[in-house]
C-alpha atoms as a PDB file:
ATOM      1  CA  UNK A   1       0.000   0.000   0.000  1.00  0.00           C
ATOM      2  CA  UNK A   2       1.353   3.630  -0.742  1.00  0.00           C
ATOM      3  CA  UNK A   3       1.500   5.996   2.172  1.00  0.00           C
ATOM      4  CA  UNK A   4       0.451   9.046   1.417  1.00  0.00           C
ATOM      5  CA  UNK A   5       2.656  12.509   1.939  1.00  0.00           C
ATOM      6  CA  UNK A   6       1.196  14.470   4.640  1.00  0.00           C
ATOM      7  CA  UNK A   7       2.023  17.663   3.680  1.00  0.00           C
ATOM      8  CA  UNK A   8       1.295  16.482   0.409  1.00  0.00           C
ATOM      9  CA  UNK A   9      -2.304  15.883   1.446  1.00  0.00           C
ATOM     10  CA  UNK A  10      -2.648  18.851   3.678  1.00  0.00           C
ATOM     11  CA  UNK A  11      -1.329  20.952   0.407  1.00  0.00           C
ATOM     12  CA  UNK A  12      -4.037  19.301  -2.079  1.00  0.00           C
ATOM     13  CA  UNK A  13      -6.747  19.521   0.928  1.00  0.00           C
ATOM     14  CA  UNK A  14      -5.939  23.661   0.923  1.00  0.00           C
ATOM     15  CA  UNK A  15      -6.745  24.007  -2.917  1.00  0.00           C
ATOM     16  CA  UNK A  16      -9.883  21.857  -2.855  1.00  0.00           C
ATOM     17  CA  UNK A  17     -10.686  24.634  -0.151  1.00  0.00           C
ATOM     18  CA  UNK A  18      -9.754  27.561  -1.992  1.00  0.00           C
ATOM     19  CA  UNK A  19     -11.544  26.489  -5.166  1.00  0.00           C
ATOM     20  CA  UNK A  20     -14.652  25.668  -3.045  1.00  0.00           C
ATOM     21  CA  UNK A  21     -14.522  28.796  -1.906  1.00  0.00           C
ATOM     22  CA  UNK A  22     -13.864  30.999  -4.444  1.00  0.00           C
ATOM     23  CA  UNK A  23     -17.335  28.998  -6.257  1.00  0.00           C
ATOM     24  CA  UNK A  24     -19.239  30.506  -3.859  1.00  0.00           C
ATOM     25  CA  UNK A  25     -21.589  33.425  -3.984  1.00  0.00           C
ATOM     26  CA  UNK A  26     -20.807  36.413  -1.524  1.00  0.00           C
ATOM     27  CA  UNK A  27     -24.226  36.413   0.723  1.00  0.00           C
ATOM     28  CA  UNK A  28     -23.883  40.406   0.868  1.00  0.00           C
ATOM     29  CA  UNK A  29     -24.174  40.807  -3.041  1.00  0.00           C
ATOM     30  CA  UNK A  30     -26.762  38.398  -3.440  1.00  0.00           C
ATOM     31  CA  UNK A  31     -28.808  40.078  -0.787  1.00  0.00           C
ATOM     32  CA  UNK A  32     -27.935  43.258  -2.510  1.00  0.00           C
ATOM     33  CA  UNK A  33     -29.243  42.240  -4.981  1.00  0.00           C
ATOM     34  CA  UNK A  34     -33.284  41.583  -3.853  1.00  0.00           C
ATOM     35  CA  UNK A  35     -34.208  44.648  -3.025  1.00  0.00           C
ATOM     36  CA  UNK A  36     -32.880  46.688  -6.407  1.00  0.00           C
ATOM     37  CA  UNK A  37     -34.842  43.612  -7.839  1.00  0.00           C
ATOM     38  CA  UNK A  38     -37.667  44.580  -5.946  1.00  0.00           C
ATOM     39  CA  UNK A  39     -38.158  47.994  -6.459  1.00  0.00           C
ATOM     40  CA  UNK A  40     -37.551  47.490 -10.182  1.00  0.00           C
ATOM     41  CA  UNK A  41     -40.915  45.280  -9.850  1.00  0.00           C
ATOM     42  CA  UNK A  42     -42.487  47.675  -7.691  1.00  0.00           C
ATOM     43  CA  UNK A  43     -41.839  50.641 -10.049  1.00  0.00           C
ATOM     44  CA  UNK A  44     -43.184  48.654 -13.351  1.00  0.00           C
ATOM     45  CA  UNK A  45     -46.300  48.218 -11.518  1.00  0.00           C
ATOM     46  CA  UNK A  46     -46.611  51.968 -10.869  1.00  0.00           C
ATOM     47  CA  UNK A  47     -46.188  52.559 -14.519  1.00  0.00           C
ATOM     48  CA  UNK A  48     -48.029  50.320 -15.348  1.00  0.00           C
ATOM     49  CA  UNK A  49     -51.300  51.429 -13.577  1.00  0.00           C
ATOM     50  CA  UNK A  50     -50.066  55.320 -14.511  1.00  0.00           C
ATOM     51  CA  UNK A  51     -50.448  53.801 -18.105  1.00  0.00           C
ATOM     52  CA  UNK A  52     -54.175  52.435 -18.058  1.00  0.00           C
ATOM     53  CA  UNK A  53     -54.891  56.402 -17.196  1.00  0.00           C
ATOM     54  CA  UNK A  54     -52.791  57.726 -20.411  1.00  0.00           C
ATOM     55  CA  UNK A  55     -49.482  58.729 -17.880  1.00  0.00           C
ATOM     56  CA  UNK A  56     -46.242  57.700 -18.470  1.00  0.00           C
ATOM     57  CA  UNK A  57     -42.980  59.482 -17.296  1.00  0.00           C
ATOM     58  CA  UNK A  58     -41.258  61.041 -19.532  1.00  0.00           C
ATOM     59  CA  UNK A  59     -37.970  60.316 -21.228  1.00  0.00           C
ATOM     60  CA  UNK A  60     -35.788  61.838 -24.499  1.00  0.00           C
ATOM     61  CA  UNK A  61     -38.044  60.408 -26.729  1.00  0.00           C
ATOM     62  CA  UNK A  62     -41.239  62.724 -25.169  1.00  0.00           C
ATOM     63  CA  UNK A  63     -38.793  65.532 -24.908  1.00  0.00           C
ATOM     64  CA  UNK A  64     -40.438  67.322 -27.990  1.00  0.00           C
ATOM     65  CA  UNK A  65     -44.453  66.217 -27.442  1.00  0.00           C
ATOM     66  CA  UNK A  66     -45.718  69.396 -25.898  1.00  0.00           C
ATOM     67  CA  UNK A  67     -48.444  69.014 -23.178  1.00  0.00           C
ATOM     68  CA  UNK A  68     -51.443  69.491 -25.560  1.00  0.00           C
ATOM     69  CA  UNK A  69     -50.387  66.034 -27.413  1.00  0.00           C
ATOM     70  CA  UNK A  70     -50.008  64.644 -23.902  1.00  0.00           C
ATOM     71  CA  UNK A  71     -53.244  65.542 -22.385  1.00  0.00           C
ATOM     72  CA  UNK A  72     -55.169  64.836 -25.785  1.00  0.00           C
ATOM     73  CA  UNK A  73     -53.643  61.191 -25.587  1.00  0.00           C
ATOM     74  CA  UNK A  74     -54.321  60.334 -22.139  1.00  0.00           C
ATOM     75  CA  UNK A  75     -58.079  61.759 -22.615  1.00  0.00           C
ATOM     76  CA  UNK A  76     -58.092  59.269 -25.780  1.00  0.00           C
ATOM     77  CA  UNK A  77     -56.821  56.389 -23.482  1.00  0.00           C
ATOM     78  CA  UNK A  78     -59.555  57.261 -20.841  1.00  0.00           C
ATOM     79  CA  UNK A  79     -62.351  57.201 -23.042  1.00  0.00           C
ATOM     80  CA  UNK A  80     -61.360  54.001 -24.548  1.00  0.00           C
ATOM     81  CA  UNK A  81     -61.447  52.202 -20.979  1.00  0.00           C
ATOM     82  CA  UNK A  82     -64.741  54.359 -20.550  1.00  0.00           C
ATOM     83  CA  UNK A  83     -66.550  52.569 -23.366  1.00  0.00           C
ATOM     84  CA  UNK A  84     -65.079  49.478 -22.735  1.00  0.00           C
ATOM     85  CA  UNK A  85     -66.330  49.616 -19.640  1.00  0.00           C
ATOM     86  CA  UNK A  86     -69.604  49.944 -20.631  1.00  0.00           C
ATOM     87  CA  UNK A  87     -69.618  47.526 -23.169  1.00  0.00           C
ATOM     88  CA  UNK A  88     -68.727  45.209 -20.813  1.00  0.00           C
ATOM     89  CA  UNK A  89     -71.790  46.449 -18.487  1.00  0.00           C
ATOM     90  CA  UNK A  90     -73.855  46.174 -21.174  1.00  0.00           C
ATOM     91  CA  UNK A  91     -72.419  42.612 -22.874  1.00  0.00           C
ATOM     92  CA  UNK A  92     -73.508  41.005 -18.513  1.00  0.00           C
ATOM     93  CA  UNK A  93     -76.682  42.675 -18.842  1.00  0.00           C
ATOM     94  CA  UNK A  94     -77.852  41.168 -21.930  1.00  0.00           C
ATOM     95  CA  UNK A  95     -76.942  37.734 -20.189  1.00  0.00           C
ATOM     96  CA  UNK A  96     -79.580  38.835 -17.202  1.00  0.00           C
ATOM     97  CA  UNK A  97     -83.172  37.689 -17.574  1.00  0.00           C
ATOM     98  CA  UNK A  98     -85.078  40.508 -15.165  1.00  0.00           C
ATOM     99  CA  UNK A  99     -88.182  40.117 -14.798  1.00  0.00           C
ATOM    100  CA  UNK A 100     -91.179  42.128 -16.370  1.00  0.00           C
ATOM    101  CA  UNK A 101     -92.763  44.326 -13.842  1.00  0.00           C
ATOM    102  CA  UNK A 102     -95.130  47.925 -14.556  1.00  0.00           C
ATOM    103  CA  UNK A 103     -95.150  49.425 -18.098  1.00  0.00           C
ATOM    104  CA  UNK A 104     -93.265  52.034 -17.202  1.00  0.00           C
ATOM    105  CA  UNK A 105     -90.292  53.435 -19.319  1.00  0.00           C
ATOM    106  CA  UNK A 106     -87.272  54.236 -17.620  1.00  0.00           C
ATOM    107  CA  UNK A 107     -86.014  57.498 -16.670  1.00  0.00           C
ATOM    108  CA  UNK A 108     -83.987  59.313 -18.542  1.00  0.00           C
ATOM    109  CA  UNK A 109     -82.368  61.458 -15.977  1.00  0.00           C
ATOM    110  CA  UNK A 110     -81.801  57.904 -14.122  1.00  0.00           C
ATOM    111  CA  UNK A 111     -79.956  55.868 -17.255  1.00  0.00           C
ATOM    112  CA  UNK A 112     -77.692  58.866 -18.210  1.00  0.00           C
ATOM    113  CA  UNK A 113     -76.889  59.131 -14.267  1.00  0.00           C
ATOM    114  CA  UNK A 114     -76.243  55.154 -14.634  1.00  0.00           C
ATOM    115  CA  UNK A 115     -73.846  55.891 -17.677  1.00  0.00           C
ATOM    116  CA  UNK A 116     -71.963  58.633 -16.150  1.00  0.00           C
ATOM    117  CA  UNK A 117     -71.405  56.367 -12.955  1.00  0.00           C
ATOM    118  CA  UNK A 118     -70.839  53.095 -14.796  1.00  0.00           C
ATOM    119  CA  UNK A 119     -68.250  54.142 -17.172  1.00  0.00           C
ATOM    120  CA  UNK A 120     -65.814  54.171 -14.002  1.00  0.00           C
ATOM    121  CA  UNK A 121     -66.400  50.995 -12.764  1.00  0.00           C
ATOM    122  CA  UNK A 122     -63.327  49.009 -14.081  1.00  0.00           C
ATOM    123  CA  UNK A 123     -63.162  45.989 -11.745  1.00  0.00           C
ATOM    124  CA  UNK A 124     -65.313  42.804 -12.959  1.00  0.00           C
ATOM    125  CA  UNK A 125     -66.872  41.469 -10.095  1.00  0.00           C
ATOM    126  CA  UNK A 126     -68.682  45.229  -9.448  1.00  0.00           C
ATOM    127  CA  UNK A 127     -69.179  45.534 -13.206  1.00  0.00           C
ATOM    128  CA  UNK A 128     -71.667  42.036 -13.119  1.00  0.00           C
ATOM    129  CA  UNK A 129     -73.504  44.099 -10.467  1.00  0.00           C
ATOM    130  CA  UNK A 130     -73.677  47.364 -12.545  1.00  0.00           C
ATOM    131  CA  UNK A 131     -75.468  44.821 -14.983  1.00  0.00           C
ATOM    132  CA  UNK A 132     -77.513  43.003 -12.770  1.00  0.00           C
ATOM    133  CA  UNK A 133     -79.202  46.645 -11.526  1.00  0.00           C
ATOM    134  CA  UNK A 134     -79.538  48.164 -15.506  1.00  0.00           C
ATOM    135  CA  UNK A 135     -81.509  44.539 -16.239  1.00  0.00           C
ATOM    136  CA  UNK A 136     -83.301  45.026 -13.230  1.00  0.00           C
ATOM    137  CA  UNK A 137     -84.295  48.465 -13.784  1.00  0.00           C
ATOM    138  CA  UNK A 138     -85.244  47.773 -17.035  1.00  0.00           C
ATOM    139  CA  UNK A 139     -88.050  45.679 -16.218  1.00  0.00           C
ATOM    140  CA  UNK A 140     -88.782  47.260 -13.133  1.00  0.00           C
ATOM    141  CA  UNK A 141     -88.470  51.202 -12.988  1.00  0.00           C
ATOM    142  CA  UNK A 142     -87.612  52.542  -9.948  1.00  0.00           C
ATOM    143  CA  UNK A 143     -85.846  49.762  -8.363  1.00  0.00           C
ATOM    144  CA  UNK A 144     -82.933  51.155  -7.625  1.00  0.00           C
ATOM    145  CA  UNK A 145     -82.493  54.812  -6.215  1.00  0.00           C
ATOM    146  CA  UNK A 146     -79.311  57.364  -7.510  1.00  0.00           C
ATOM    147  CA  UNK A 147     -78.272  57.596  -4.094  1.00  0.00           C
ATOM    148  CA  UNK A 148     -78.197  54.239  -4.215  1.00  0.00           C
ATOM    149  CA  UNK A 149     -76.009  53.920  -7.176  1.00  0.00           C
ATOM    150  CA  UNK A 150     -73.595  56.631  -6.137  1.00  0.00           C
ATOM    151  CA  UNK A 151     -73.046  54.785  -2.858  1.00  0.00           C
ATOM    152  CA  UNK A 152     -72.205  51.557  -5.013  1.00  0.00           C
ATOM    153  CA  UNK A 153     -70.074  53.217  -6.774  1.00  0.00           C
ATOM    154  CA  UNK A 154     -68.070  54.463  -4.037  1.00  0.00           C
ATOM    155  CA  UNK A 155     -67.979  50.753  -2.611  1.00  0.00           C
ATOM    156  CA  UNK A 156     -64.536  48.805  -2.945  1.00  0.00           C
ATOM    157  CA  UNK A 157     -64.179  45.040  -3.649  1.00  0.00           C
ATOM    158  CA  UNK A 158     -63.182  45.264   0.501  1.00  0.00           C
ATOM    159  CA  UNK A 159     -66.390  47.194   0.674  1.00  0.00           C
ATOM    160  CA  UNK A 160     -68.170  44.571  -1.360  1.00  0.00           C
ATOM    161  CA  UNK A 161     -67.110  41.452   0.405  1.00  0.00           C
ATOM    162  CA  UNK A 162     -68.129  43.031   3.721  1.00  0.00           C
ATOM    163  CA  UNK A 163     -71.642  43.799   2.795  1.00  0.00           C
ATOM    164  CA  UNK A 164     -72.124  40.732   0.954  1.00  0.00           C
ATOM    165  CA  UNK A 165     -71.004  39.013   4.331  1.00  0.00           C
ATOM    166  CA  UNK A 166     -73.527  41.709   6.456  1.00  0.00           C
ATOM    167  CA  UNK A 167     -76.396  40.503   3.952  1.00  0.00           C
ATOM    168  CA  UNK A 168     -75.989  36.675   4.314  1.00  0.00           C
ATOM    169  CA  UNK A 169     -76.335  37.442   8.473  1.00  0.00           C
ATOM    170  CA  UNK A 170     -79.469  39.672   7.719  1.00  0.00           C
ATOM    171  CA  UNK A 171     -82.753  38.754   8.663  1.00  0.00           C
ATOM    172  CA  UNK A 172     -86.025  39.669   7.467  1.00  0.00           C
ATOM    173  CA  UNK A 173     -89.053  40.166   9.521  1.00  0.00           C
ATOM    174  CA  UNK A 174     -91.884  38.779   7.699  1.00  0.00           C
ATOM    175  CA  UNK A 175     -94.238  41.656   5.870  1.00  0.00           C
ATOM    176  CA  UNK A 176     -91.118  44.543   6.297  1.00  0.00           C
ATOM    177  CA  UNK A 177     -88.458  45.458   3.490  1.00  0.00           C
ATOM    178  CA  UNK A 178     -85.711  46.325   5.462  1.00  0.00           C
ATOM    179  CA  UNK A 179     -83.295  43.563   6.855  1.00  0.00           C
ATOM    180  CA  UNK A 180     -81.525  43.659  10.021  1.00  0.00           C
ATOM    181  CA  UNK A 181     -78.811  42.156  11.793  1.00  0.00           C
ATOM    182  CA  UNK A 182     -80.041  40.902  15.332  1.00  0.00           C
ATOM    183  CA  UNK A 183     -77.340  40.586  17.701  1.00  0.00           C
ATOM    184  CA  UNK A 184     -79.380  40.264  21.068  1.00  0.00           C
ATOM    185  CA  UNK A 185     -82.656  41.317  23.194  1.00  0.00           C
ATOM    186  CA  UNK A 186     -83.415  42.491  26.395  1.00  0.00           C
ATOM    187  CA  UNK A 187     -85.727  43.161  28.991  1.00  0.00           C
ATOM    188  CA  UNK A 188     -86.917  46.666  29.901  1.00  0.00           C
ATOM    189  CA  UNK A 189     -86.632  47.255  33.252  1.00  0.00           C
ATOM    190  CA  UNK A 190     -89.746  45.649  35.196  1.00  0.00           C
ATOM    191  CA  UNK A 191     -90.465  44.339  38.877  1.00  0.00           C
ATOM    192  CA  UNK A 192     -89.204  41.182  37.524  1.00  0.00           C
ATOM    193  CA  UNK A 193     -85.759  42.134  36.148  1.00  0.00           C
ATOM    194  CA  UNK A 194     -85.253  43.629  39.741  1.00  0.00           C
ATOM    195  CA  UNK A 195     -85.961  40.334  40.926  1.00  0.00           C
ATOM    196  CA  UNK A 196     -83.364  38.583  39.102  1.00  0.00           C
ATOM    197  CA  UNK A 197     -84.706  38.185  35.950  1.00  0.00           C
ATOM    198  CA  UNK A 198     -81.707  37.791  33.080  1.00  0.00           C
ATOM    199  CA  UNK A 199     -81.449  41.158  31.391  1.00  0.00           C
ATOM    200  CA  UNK A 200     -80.997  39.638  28.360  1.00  0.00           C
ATOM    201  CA  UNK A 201     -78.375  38.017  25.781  1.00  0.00           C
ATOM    202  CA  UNK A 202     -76.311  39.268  23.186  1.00  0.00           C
ATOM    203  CA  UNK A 203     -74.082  37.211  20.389  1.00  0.00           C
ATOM    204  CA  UNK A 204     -70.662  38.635  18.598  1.00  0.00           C
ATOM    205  CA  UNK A 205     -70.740  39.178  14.713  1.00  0.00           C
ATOM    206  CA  UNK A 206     -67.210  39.195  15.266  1.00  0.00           C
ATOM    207  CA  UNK A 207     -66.871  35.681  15.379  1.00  0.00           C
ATOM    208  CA  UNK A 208     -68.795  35.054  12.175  1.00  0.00           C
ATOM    209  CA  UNK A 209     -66.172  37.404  10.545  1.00  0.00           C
ATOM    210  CA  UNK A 210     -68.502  40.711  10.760  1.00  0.00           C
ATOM    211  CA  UNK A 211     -66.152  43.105  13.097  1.00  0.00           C
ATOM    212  CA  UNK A 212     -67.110  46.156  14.454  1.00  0.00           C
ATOM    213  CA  UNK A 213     -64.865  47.973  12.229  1.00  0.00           C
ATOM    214  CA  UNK A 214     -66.913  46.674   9.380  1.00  0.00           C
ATOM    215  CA  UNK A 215     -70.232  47.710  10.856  1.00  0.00           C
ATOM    216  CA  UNK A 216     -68.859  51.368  10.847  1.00  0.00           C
ATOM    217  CA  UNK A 217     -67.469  51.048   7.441  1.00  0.00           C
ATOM    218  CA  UNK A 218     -71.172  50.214   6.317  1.00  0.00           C
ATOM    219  CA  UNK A 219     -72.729  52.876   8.408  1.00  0.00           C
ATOM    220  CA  UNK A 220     -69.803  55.336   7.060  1.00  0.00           C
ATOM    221  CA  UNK A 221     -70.844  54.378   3.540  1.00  0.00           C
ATOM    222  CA  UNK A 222     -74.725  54.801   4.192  1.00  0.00           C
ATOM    223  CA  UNK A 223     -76.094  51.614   4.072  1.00  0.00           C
ATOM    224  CA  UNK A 224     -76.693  50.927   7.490  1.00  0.00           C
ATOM    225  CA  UNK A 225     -78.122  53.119  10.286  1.00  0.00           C
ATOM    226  CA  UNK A 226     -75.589  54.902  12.414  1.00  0.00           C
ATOM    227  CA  UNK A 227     -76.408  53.418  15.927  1.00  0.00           C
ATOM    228  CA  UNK A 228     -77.804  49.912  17.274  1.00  0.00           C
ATOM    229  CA  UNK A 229     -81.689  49.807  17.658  1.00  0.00           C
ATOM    230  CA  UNK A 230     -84.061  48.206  19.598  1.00  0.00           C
ATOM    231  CA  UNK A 231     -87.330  47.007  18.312  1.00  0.00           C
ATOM    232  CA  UNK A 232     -90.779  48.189  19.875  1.00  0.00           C
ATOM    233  CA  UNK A 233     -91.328  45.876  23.017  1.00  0.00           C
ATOM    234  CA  UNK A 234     -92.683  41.821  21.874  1.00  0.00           C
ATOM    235  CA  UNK A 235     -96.206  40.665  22.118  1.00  0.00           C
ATOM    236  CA  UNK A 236     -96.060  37.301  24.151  1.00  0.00           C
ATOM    237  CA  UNK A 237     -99.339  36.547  21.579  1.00  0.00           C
ATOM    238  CA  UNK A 238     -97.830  36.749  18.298  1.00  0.00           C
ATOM    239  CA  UNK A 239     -95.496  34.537  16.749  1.00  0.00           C
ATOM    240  CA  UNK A 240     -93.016  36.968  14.269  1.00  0.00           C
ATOM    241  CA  UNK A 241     -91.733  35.001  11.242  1.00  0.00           C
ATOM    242  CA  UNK A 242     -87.931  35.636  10.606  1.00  0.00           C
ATOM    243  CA  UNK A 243     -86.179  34.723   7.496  1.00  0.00           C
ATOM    244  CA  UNK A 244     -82.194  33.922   8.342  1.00  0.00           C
ATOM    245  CA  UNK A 245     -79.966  32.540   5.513  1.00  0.00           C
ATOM    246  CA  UNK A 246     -82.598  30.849   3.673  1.00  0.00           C
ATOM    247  CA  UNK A 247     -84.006  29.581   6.819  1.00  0.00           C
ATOM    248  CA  UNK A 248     -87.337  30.627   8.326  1.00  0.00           C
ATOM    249  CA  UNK A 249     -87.880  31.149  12.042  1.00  0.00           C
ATOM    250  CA  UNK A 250     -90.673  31.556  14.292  1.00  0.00           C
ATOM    251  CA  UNK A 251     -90.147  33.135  17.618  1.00  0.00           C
ATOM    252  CA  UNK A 252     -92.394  34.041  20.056  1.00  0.00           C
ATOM    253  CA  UNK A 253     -91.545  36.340  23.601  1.00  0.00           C
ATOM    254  CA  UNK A 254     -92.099  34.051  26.959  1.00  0.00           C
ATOM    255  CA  UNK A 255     -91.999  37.011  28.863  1.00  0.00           C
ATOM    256  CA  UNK A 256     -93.392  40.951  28.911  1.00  0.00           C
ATOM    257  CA  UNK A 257     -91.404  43.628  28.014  1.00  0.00           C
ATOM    258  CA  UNK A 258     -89.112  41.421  26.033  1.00  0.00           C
ATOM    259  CA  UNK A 259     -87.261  44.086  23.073  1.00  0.00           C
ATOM    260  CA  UNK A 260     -84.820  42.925  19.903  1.00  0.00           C
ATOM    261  CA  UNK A 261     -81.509  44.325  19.195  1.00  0.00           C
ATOM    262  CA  UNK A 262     -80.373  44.990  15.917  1.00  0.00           C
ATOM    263  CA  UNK A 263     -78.687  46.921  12.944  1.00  0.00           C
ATOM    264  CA  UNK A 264     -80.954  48.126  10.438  1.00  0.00           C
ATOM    265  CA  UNK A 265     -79.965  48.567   6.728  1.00  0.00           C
ATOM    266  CA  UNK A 266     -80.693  51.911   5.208  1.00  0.00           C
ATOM    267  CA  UNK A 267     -83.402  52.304   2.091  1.00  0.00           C
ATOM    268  CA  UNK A 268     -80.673  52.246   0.122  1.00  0.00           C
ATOM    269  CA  UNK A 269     -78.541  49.004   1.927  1.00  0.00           C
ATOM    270  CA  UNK A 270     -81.734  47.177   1.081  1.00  0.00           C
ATOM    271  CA  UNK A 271     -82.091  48.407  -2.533  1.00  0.00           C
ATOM    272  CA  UNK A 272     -78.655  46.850  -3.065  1.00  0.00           C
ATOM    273  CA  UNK A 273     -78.935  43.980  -0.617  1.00  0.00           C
ATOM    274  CA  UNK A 274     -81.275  42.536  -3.334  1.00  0.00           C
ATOM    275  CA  UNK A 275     -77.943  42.046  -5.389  1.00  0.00           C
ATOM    276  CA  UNK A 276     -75.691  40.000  -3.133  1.00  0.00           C
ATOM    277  CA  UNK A 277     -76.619  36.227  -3.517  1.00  0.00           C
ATOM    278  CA  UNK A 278     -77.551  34.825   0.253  1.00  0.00           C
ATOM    279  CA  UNK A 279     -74.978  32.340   1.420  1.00  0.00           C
ATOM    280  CA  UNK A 280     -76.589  29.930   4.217  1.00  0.00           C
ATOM    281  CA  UNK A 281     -74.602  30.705   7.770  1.00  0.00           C
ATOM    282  CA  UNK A 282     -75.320  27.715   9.516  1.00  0.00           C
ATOM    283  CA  UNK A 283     -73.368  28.640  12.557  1.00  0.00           C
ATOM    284  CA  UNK A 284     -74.802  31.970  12.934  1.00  0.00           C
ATOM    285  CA  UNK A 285     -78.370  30.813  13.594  1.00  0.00           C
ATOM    286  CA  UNK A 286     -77.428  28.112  15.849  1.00  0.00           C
ATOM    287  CA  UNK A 287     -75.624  30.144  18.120  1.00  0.00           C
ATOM    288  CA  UNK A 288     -78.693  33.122  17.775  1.00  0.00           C
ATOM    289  CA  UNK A 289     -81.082  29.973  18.670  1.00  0.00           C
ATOM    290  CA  UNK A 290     -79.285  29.677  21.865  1.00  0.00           C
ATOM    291  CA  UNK A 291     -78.727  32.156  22.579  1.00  0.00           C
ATOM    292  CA  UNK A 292     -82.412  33.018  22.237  1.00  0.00           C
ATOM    293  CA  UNK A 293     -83.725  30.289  23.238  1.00  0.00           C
ATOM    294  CA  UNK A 294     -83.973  31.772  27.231  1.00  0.00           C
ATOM    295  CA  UNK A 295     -86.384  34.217  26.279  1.00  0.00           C
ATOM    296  CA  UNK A 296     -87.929  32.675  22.954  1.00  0.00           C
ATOM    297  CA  UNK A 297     -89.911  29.776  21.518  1.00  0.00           C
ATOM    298  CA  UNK A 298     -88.655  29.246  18.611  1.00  0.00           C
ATOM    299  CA  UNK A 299     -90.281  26.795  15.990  1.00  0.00           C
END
């Protein structure tokens, strides 16, 4: 067997080293790396969007297009999202089958109002509900308010989600157009409260994903009222029918005196309300039915 050199070996060891070594990449210049990488991303998104409105920075080429050409060019670029916009609006409302209410023709005043507003929606998901109003309104003047449409207009895809969540937890008090949120009930004060009655129960949106920040985002945008409100004081003779979720309740007071709480959607929360499929909330309504269920029969 050969015996190998020591320093021999420590010498070939000491170049494997080196050329390891000199293979690998320095962690500070890769890391320097990621953020110019990043910004570079960040800043083609903000031209980008600047673009879609006719803007772009400029650079030797624009030197000589004066700001006349400019402005003309980015008014061209906005009208052409403008009527594709509509187009679009149009193109989902054909696809709607509304259905045939009063012969009434439909206001003027309200469908160039519509236009004006609907040429700026640019996201799909509120341009199928710009649609889904026009088809409605054609078959049924006078469904939907302006004040209406200029709050949906105002309303983000954030804005959209919550309300959509706020309608599926609505209920609907049989015979009345308004929905409402019920989040508890209570007794007013009596001999028996004094007594040791339970004053009454209340349940959390919260956990069902409606937060109180949300509930003032609604009221800020006008389509619920501004404050909690409690109903007129329960008949212990009549049964009140409650749709919840695609569910119908009947609930009847045990007890005088007994009052609902609740958010109430504004005229024009339960124009658009009408919009937003229902989604069932399983989880809601069992937890109202207990938490109910104290100072309720409910069938």
């Amino acid at each position: 067997m050969n015996k190998i050199d020591p320093a021999s070996n420590a010498a070939h060891m000491a170049h494997i080293t080196t050329n390891t070594s000199s293979k690998r990449k320095d962690p500070s210049t890769s890391s320097a790396h990621q953020p110019q990488a990043a910004s570079s991303t960040l800043k083609n998104k903000m031209q980008n969007w600047f673009a879609q409105a006719g803007i772009s920075p400029p650079n030797a080429t624009e030197l000589g297009l004066d700001a006349q050409r400019k402005v003309q060019r980015r008014k061209i670029i906005q009208q052409q999202r403008q009527l594709r916009n509509l187009e679009r609006i149009l193109s989902l409302a054909l696809e709607f089958s509304p259905a045939q209410g009063q012969e009434e023709n439909l206001d003027p005043d309200w469908f160039f109002s519509f236009i004006k507003l609907a040429e700026e929606i640019h996201s799909p998901t509120m341009q199928e509900l710009w649609a889904k109003i026009f088809a409605t309104e054609i078959g049924q003047p006078g469904t939907f308010s302006l004040r209406s449409l200029n709050i949906l207009q105002q309303l983000t895809q954030r804005d959209a989600r919550i309300f959509s969540l706020a309608v599926s937890l609505a209920s609907r008090r049989s015979g009345d157009y308004s929905p409402r949120l019920l989040f508890g009930y209570y007794y007013k004060p009596s001999l028996l409260s004094m007594m040791g009655l339970k004053r009454g129960g209340q349940l959390n949106l919260a956990q069902f994903g409606l937060t109180y920040p949300d509930l003032l985002a609604l009221m800020d945008l006008g389509l619920i009222y501004n404050s909690e409100i409690e109903s007129g004081e329960l008949s212990t003779q009549k049964r009140n029918e409650w749709r919840i979720g695609g569910e119908t309740l009947h609930m009847t007071p045990r007890n005088r005196g007994t009052l609902l709480n609740y958010y109430k959607f504004t005229a024009a929360g339960a124009e658009l309300s009408r919009l937003v499929p229902v989604k069932a909330q399983p989880d809601y309504i069992n937890i109202l039915k207990r938490t109910f269920n104290s100072a309720f029969d409910i069938h």
